[in-house]
Protein backbone atom coordinates (compact mmCIF):
# COMPACT_ATOMS: atom_id res chain seq x y z
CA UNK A 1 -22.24 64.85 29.70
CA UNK A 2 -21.01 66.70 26.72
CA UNK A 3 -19.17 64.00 24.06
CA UNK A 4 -16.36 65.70 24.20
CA UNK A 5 -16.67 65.90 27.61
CA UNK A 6 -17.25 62.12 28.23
CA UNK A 7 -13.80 61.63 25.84
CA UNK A 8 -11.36 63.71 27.59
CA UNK A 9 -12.48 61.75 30.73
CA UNK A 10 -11.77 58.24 29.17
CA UNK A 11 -8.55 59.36 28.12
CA UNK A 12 -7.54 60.98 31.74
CA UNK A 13 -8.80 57.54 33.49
CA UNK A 14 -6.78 55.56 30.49
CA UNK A 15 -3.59 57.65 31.77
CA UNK A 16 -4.36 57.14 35.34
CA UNK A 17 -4.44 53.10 34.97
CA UNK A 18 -0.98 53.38 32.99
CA UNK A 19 0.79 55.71 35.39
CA UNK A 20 -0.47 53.86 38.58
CA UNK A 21 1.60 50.34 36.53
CA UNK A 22 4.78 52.68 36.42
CA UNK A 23 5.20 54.95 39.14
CA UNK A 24 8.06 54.60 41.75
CA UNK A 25 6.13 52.52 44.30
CA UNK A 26 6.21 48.67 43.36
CA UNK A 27 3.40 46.05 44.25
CA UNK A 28 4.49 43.85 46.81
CA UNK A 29 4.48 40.84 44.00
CA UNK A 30 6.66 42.84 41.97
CA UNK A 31 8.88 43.35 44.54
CA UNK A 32 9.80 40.17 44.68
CA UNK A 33 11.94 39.99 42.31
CA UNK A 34 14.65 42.19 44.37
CA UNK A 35 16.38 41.55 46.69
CA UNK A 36 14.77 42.20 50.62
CA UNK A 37 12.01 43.90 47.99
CA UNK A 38 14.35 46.70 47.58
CA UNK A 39 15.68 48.05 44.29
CA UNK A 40 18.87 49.59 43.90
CA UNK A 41 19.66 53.17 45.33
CA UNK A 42 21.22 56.06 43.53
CA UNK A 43 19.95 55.65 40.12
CA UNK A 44 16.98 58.03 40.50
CA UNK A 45 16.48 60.69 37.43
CA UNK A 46 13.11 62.28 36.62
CA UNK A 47 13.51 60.30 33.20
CA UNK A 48 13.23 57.09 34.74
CA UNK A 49 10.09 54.30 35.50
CA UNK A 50 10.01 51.45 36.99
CA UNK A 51 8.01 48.71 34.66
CA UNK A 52 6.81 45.62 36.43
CA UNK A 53 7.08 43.29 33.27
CA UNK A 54 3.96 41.58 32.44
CA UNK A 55 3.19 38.30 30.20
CA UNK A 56 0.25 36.02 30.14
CA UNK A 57 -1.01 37.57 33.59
CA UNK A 58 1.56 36.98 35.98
CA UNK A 59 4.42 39.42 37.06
CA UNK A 60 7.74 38.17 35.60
CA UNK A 61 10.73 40.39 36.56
CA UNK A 62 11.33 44.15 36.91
CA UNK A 63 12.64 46.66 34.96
CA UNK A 64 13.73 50.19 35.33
CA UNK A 65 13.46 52.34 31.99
CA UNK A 66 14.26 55.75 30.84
CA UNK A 67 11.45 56.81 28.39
CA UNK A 68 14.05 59.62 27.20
CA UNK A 69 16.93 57.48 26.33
CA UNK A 70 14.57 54.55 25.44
CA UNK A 71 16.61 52.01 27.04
CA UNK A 72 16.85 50.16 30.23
CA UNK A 73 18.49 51.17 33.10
CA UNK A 74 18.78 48.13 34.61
CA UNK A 75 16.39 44.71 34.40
CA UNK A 76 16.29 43.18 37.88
CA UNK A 77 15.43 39.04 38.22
CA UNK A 78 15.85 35.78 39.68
CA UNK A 79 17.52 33.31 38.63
CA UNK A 80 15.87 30.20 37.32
CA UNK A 81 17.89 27.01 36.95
CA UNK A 82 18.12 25.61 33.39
CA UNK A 83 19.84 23.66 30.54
CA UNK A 84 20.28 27.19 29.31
CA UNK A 85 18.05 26.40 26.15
CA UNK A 86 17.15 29.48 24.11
CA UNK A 87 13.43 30.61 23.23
CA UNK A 88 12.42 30.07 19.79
CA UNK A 89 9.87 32.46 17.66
CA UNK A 90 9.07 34.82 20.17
CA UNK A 91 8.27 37.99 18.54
CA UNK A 92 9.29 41.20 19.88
CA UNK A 93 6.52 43.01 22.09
CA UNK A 94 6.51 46.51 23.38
CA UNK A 95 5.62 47.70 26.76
CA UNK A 96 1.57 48.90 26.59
CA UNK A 97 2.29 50.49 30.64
CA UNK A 98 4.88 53.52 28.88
CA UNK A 99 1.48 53.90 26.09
CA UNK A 100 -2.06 55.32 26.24
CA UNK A 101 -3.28 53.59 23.43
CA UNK A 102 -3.64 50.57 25.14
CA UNK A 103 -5.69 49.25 28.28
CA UNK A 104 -3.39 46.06 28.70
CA UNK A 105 -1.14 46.24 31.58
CA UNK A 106 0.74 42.86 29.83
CA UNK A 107 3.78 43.52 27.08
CA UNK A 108 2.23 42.78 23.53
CA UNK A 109 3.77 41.66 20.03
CA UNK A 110 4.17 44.68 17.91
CA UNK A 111 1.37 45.19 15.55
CA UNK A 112 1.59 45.57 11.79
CA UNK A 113 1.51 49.17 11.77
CA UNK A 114 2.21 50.83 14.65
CA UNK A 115 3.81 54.42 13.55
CA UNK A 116 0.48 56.09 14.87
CA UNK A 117 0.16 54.47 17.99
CA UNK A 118 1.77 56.61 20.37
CA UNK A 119 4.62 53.66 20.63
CA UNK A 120 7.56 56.22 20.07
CA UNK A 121 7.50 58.52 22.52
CA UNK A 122 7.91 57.04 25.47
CA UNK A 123 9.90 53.54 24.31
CA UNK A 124 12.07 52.17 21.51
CA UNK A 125 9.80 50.33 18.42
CA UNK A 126 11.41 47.77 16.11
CA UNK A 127 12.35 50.65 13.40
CA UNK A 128 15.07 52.19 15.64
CA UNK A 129 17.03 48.77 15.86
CA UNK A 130 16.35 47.98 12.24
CA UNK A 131 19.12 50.40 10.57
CA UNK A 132 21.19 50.23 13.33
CA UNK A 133 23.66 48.07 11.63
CA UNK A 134 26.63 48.52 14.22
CA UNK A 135 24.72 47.02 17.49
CA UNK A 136 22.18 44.39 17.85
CA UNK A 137 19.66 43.34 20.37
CA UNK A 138 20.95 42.79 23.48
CA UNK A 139 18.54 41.53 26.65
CA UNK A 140 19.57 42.72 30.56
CA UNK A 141 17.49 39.56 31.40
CA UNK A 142 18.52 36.78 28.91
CA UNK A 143 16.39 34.00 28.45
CA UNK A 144 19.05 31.30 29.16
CA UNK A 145 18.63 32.82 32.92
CA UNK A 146 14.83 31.51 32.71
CA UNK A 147 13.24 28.04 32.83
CA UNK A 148 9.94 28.18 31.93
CA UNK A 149 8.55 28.87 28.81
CA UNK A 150 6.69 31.85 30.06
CA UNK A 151 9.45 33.19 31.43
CA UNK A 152 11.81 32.92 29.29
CA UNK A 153 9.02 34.55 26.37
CA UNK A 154 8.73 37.56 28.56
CA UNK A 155 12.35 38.43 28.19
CA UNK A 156 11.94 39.65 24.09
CA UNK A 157 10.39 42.93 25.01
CA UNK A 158 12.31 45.88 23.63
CA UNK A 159 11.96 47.36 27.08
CA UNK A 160 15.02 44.60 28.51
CA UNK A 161 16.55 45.34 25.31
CA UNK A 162 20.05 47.88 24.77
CA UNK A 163 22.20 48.20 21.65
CA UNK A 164 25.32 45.99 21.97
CA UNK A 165 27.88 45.72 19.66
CA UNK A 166 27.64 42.19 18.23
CA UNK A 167 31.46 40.71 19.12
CA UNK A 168 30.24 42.06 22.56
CA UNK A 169 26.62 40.34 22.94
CA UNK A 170 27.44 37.52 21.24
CA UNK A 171 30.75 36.22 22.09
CA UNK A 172 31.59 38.18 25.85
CA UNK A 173 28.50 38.69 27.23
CA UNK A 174 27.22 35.58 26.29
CA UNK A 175 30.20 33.49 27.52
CA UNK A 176 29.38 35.60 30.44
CA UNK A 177 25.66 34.89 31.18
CA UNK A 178 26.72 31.36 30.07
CA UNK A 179 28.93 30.85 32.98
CA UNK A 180 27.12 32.75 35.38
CA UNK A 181 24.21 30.38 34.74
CA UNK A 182 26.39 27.14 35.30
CA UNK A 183 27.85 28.51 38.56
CA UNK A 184 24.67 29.27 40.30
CA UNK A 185 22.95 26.39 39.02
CA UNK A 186 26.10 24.48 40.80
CA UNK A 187 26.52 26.69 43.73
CA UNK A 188 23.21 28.43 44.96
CA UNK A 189 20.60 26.40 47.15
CA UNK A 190 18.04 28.97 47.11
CA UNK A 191 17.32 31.91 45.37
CA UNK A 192 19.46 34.28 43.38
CA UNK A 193 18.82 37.82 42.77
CA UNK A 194 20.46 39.68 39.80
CA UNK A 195 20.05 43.12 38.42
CA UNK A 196 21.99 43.92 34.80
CA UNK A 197 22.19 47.74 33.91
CA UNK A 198 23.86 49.96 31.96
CA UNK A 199 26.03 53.43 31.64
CA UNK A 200 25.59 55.74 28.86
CA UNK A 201 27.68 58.78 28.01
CA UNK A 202 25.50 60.55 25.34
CA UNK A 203 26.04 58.66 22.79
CA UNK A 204 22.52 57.55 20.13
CA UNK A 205 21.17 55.99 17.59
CA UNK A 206 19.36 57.93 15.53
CA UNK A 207 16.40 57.38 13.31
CA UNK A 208 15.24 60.41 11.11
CA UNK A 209 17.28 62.64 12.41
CA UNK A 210 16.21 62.29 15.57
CA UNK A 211 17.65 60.65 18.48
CA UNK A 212 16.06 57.69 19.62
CA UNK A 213 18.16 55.45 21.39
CA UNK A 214 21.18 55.47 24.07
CA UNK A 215 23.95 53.52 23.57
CA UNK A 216 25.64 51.84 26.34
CA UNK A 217 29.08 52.60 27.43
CA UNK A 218 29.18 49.86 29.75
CA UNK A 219 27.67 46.69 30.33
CA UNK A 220 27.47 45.45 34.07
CA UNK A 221 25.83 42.41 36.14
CA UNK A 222 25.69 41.69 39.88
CA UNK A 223 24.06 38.63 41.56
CA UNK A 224 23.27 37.60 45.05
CA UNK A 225 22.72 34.11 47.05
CA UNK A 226 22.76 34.09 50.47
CA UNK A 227 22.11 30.56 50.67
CA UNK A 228 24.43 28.48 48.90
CA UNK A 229 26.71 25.40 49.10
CA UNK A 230 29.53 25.97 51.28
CA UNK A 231 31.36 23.20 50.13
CA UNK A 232 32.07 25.06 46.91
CA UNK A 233 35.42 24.98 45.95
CA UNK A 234 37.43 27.86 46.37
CA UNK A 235 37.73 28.83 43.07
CA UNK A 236 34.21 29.75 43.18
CA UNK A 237 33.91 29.79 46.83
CA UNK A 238 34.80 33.14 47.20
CA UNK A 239 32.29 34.57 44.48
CA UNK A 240 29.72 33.64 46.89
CA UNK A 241 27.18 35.25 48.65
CA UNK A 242 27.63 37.62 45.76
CA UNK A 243 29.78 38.63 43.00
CA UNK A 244 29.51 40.99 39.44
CA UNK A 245 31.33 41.75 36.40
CA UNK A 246 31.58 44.52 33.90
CA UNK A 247 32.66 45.16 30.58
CA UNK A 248 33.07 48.14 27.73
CA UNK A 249 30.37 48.04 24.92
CA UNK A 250 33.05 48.19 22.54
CA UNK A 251 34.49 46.12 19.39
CA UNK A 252 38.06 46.05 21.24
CA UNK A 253 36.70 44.17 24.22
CA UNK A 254 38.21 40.74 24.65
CA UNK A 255 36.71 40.09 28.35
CA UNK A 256 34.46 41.36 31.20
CA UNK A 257 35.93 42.07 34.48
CA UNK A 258 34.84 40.05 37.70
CA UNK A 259 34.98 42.14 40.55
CA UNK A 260 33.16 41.86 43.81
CA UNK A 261 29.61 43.69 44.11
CA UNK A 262 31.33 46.58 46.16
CA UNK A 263 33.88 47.29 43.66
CA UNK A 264 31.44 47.12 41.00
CA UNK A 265 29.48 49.70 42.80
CA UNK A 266 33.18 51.75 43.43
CA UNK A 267 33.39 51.56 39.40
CA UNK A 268 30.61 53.01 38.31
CA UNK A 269 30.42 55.63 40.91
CA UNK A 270 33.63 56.86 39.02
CA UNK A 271 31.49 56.47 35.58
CA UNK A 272 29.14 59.40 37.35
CA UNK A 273 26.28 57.87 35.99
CA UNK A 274 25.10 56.74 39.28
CA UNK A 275 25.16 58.85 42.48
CA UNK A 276 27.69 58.44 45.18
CA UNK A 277 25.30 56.97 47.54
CA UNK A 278 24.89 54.21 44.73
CA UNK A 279 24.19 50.37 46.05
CA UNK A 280 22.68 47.19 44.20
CA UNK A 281 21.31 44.80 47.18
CA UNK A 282 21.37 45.63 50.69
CA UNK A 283 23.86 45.69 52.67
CA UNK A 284 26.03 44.30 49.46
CA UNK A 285 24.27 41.27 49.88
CA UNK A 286 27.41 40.75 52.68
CA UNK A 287 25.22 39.28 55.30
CA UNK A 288 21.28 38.46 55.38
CA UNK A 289 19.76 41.41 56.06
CA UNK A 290 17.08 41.21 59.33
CA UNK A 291 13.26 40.65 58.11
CA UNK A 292 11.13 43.95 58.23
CA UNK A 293 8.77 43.59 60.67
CA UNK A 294 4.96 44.42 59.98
């Protein structure tokens, strides 16, 4: 076989092995991770992949990214109990599935240099978030929602990441997460599903004049436990099997709005963002929903 020959086939089967990590269909381990293995309806867009997020060879939550908007569309998890403590020196990795320069299915620190690698085009790289003095950093899945260390590492990964605008991230949303985390570690017996997303409007970030990177209009969060304590008091009792808040990314938000997961769903329906057949868990995580049979 001709060389050229032999490289052009390297590169097609490089391409294969990425796209078969982050096309629609999900592994069944990766599906785990929502809830009755089913991700949230009326969000599809030809923009959009589904990441299964990677770190030291084990599957730890999903993602669903726009490789236009670079951003997130939603990170989907569950919950881990915890103290809430935060990871410490964790650099910031990029997502190798959304580049063919790379044969590693797992996220990976950022290298040195990097403007050559093919990072850019399909995902946001540290440059676009270093100028962008009006938002930082903010993660879908936060680390104080994970226990172990593993876990809770695999969270800095631009592709979990949006631009929030800093009163937001770190004084509402993190109250937010903050109490979200005490109430399920209180309240839930067994496993909690969450998915955080986003809206956008149009509005970016841009590096060189380009654009490079959505910014969120809102910020929104729903969780479901269908087994918890039914002893709760009332005060939380009713925020149970499931519940979800939302908030504007803006500097004039003083609070995020607690809603149940169907009016969540009613919201951002009106947002147009998401279709009108638009739901986060099955069956609005109302009732258990009956096992799929084999």
């Amino acid at each position: 076989m001709a060389a050229w020959a032999q490289t052009a086939f390297l590169l097609f089967s490089i391409m294969l092995a990425v796209i078969g990590k982050v096309e629609k269909e999900l592994s069944p381990e990766c599906k785990e991770f929502l809830y009755m293995g089913t991700p949230p309806r009326g969000l599809e867009h030809h923009s959009v992949q589904f990441i299964c997020q990677y770190y030291n060879k084990k599957p730890r939550y999903v993602t669903l990214y726009n490789t236009v908007d670079h951003i997130p569309i939603y990170s989907a998890y569950i919950f881990k109990r915890s103290e809430g403590e935060k990871c410490m020196d964790v650099p910031w990795m990029y997502e190798p599935q959304l580049s063919t320069s790379s044969e590693t299915d797992e996220m990976q620190p950022f290298p040195r240099s990097y403007v050559h690698m093919n990072f850019e085009d399909a995902q946001a790289v540290l440059d676009d978030y270093t100028n962008a003095i009006l938002y930082e950093r903010g993660t879908l899945n936060p680390d104080e929602h994970q226990n172990e260390p593993d876990d809770k590492a695999a969270t800095y990964t631009l592709t979990n990441v949006v631009p929030v605008v800093p009163e937001v991230n770190n004084l509402i949303w993190d109250k937010q997460e903050h109490m979200i985390r005490k109430r399920l570690n209180n309240y839930c017996r067994g496993t909690a599903h969450i998915v955080t997303g986003v809206t956008t409007s149009g509005k970016m970030i841009r590096r060189e004049n380009m654009n490079r990177i959505a910014v969120p209009t809102y910020l929104w969060s729903a969780y479901c436990c269908v087994d918890y304590d039914h002893n709760t008091p009332f005060m939380n009792r009713y925020k149970f099997p499931s519940f979800a808040y939302y908030g504007l990314n803006e500097d004039e938000n003083n609070d995020m709005v607690e809603v149940s997961v169907q009016k969540l769903e009613e919201f951002l329906k009106k947002t147009e963002f998401v279709s009108q057949n638009f739901q986060i868990f099955v069956g609005d995580c109302s009732i258990q929903a009956p096992e799929k049979t084999a």
